[in-house]
C-alpha atoms as a PDB file:
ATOM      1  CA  UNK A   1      80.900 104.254  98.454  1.00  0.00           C
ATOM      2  CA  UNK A   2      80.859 107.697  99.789  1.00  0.00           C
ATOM      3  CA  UNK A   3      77.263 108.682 100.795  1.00  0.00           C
ATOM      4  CA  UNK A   4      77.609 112.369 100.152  1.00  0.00           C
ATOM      5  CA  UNK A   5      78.586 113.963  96.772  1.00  0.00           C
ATOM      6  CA  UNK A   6      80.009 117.617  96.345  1.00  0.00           C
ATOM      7  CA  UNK A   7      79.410 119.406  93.499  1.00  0.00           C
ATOM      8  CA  UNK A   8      82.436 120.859  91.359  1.00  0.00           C
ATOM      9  CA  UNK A   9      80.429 123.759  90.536  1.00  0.00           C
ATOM     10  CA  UNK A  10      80.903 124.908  93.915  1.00  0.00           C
ATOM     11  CA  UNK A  11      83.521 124.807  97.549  1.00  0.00           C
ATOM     12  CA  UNK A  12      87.353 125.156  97.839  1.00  0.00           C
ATOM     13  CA  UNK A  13      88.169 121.587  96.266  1.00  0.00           C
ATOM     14  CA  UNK A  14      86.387 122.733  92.882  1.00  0.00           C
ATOM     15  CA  UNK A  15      88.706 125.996  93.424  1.00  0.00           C
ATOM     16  CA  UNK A  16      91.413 124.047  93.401  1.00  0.00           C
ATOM     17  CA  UNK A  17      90.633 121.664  91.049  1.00  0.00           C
ATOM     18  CA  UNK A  18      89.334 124.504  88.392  1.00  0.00           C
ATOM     19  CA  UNK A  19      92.132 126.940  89.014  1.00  0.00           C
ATOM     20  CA  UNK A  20      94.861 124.253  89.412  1.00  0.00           C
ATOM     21  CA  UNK A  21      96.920 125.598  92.348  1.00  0.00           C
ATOM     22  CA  UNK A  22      96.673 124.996  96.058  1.00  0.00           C
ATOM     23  CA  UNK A  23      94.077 126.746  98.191  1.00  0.00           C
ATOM     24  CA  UNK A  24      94.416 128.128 101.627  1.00  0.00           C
ATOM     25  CA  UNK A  25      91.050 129.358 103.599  1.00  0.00           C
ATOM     26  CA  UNK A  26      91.245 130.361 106.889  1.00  0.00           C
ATOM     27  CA  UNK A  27      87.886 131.019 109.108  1.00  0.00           C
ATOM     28  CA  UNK A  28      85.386 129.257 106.366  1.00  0.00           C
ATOM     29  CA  UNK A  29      82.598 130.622 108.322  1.00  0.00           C
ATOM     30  CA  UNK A  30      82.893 134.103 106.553  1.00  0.00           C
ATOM     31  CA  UNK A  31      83.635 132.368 103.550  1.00  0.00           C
ATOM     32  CA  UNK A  32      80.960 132.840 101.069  1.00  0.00           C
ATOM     33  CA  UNK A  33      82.230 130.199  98.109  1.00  0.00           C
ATOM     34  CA  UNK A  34      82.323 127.238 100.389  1.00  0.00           C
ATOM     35  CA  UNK A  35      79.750 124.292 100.311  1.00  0.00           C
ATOM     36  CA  UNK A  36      78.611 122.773 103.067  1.00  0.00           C
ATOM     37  CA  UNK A  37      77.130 119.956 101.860  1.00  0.00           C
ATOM     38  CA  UNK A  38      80.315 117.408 103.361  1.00  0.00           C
ATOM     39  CA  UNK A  39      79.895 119.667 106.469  1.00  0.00           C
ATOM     40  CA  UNK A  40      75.746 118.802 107.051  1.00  0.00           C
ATOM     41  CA  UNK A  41      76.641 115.252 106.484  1.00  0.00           C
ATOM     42  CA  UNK A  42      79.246 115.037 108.852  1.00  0.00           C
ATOM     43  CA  UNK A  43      77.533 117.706 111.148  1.00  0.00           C
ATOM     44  CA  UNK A  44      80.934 119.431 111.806  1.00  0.00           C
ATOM     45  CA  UNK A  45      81.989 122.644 110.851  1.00  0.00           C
ATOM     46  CA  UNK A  46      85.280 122.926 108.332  1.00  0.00           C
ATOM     47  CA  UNK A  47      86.909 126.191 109.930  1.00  0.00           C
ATOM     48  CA  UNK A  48      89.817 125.954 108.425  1.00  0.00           C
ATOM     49  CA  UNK A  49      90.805 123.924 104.880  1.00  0.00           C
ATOM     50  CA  UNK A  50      93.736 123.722 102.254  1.00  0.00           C
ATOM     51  CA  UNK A  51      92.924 121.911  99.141  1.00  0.00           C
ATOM     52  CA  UNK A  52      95.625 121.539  96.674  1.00  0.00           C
ATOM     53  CA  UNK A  53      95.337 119.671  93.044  1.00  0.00           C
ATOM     54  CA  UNK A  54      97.277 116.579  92.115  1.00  0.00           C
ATOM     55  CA  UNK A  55      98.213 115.032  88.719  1.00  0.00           C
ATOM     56  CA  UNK A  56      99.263 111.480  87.303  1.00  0.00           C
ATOM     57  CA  UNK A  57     100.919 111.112  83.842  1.00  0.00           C
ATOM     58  CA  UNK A  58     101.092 114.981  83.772  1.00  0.00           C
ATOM     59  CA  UNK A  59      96.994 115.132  83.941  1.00  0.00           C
ATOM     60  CA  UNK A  60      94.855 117.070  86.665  1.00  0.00           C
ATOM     61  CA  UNK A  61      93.380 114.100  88.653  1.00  0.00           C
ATOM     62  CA  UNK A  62      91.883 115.032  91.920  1.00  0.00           C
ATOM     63  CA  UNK A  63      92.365 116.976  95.305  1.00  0.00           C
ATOM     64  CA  UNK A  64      94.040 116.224  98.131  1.00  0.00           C
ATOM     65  CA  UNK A  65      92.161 118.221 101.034  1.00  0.00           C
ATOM     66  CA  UNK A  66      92.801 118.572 104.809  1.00  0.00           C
ATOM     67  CA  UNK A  67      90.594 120.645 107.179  1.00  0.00           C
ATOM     68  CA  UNK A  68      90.009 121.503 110.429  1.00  0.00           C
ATOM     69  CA  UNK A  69      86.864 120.655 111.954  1.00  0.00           C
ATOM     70  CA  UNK A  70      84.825 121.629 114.715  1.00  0.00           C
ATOM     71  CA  UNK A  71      81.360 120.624 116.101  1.00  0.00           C
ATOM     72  CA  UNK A  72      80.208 124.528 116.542  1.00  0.00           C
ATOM     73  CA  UNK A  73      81.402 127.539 114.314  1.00  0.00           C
ATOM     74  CA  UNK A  74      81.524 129.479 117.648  1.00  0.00           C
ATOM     75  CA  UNK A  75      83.797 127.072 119.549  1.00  0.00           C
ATOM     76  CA  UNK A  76      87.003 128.078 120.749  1.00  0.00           C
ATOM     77  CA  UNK A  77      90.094 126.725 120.451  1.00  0.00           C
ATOM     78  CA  UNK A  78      91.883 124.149 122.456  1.00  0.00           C
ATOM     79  CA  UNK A  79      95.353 124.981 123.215  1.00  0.00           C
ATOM     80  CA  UNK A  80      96.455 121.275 123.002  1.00  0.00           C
ATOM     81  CA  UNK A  81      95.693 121.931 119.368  1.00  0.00           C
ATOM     82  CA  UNK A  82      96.820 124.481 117.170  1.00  0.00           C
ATOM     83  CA  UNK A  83      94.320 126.285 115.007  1.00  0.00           C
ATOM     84  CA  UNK A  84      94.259 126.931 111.634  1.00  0.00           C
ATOM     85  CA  UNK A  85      96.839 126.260 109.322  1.00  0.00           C
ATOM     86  CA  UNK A  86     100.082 128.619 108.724  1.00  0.00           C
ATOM     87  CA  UNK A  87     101.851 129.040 104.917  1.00  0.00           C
ATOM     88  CA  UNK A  88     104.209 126.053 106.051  1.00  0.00           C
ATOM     89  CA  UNK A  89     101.667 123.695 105.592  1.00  0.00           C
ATOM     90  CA  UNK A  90     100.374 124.445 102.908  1.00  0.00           C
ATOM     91  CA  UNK A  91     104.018 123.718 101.844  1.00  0.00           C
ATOM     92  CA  UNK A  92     103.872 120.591 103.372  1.00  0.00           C
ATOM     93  CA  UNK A  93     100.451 119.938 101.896  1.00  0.00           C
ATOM     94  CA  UNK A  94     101.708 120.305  98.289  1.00  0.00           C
ATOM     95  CA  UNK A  95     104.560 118.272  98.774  1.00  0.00           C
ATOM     96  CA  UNK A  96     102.265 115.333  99.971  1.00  0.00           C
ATOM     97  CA  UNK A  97     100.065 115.438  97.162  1.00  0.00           C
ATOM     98  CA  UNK A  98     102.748 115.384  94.753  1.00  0.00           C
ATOM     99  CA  UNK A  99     103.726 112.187  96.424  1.00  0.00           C
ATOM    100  CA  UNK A 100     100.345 110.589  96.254  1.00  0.00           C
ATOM    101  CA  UNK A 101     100.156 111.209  92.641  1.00  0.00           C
ATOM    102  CA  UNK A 102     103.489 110.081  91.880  1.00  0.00           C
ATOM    103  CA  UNK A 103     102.946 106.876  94.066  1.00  0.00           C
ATOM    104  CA  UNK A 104      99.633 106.543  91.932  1.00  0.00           C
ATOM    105  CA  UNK A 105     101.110 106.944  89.352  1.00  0.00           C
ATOM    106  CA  UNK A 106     104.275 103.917  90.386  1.00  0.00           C
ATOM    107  CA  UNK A 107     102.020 101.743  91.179  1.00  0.00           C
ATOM    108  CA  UNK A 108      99.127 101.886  87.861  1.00  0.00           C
ATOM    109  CA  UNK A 109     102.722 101.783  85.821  1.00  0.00           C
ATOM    110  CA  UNK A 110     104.164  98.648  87.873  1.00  0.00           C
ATOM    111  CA  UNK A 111     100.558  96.942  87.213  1.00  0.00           C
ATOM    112  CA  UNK A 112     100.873  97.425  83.423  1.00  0.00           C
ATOM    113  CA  UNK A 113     104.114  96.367  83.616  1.00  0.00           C
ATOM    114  CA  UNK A 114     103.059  92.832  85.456  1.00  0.00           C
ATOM    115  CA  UNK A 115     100.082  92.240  82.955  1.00  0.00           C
END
């Protein structure tokens, strides 16, 4: 299993999860609702982070989540990669997690189906 556990009491995904709609943080540093408790375990920093919620059967189910990460709050940017996420991805975001719950959500009905 997973060997660290985030609370949904605090951090973006509980955000998301609590106010059903997708979240979009830039610079997490000045961010004071985040928890860094994924962030210690991994020691990275999340700079960057859009969490959006996902259902199956029309039910709130989980959090699909994508960050950017670096190893120092104070690092700069690489140009080679772009930093930060822009309003089109958290398009593309939502779109993806709608996908993964409907493909979930395929696959647990194709199972019933089979038993």
């Amino acid at each position: 299993g997973w060997p660290v556990a985030q609370s949904l009491d605090s951090g973006l995904v509980s955000k998301a999860y609590k106010e059903e709609r997708p979240i979009h943080q830039k610079g997490l540093r000045r961010y004071r609702g985040s928890s860094g408790a994924v962030d210690a375990y991994l020691e990275q920093k999340t700079q960057h982070q859009i969490s959006v919620p996902f259902y199956i059967c029309g039910k709130l189910c989980g959090v699909l989540s994508v960050v950017q990460l670096s190893s120092d709050f104070h690092s700069e940017p690489r140009e080679e990669v772009p930093w930060g996420f822009d309003d089109e991805a958290v398009t593309y975001v939502a779109a993806t997690a709608t996908v993964l719950g409907e493909s979930i959500e395929a696959n647990w009905r194709r199972m019933r189906a089979q038993q």
